[in-house]
Protein backbone atom coordinates (compact mmCIF):
# COMPACT_ATOMS: atom_id res chain seq x y z
CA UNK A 1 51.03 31.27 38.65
CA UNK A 2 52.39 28.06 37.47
CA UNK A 3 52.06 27.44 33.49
CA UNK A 4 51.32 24.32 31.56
CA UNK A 5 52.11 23.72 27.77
CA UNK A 6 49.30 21.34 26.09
CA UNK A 7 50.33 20.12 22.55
CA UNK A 8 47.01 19.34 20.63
CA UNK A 9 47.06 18.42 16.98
CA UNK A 10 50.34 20.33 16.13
CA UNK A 11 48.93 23.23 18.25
CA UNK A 12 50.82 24.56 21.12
CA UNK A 13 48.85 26.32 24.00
CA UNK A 14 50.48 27.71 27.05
CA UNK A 15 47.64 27.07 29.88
CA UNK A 16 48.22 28.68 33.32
CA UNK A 17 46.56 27.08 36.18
CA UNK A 18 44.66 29.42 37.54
CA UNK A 19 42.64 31.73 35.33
CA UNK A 20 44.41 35.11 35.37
CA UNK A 21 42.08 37.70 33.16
CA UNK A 22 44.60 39.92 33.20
CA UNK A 23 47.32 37.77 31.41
CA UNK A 24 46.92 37.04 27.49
CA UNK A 25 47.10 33.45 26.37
CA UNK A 26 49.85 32.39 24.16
CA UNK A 27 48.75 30.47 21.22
CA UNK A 28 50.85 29.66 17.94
CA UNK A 29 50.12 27.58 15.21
CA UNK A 30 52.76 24.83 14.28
CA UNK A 31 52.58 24.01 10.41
CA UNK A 32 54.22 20.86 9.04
CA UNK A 33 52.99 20.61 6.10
CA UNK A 34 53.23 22.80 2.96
CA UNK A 35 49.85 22.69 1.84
CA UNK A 36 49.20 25.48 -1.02
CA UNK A 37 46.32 27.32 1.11
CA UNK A 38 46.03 29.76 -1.92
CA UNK A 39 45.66 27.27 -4.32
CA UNK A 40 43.33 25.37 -1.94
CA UNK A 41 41.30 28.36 -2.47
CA UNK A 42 40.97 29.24 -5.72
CA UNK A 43 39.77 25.79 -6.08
CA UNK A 44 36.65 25.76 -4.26
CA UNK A 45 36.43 29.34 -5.02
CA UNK A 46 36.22 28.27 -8.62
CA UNK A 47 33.92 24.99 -7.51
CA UNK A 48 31.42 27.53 -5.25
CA UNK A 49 31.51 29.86 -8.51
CA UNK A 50 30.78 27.18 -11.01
CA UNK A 51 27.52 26.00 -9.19
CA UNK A 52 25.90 29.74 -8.56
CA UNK A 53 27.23 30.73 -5.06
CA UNK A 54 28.72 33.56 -3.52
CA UNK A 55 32.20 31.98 -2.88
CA UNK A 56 33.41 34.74 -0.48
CA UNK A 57 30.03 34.46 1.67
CA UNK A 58 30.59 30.64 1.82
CA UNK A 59 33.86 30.35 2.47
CA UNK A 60 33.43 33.14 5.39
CA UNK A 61 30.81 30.38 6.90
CA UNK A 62 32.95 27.64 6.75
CA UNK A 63 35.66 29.29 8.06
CA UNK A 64 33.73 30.61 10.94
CA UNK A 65 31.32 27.38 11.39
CA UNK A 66 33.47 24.82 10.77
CA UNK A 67 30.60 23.86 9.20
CA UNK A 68 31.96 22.11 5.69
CA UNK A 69 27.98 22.00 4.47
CA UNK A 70 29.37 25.61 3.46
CA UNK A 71 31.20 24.09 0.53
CA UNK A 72 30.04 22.65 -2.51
CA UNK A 73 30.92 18.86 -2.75
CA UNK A 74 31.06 19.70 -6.35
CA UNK A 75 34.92 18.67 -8.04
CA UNK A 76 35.86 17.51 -5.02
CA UNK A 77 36.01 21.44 -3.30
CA UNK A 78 34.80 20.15 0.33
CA UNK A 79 37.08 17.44 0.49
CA UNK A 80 39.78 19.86 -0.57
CA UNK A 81 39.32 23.03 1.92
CA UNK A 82 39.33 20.07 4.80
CA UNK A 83 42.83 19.73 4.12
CA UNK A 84 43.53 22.61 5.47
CA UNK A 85 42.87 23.90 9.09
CA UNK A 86 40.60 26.66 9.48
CA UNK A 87 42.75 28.48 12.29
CA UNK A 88 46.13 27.96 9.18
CA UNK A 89 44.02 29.04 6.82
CA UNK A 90 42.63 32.05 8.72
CA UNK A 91 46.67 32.86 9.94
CA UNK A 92 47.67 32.84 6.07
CA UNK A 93 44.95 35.31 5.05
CA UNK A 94 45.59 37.96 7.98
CA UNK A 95 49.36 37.39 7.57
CA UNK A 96 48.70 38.71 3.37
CA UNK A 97 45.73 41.57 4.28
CA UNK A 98 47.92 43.16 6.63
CA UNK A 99 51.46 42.02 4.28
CA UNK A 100 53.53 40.23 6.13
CA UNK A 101 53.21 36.94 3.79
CA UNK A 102 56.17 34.06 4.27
């Protein structure tokens, strides 16, 4: 099977022509910036807390929605989390549950 690299947005994903179920598709994230992701979220933690939500429960949504209606407009927290990508974002909090932070 003949493979094709796609670069999308700093993304890098190894397509093969033909789908192959049997094959895993590569995908790594390319990060060129050095945004603070934990200090991205203890601000809209802190924003989500301040106005009466359950930050955890709406971070999860907008993390798995994409949906930034999740997030409180409130100092500025949506703007902030946008930012960030959700699939960085997502990488940096596996990488530090399972401890392998960089």
């Amino acid at each position: 099977m003949k493979a094709t690299l796609i670069i999308f947005n700093n993304y890098i994903f190894e397509e093969e022509v033909k789908m192959d179920f049997d094959k895993t598709m590569n995908f790594k994230v390319e990060n060129e910036n050095n945004v603070k992701y934990k200090e991205v979220l203890k601000e809209v933690y802190k924003a989500l807390e301040e106005k009466g939500y359950n930050p955890v429960n709406q971070i999860v949504g907008y993390i798995l929605s994409g949906d930034p209606t999740y997030i409180t407009s409130h100092n500025d927290a949506r703007n902030i989390i946008r930012k960030v990508e959700r699939d960085e974002l997502l990488e940096k909090m596996v990488k530090f549950y399972i401890g392998i932070e960089e």
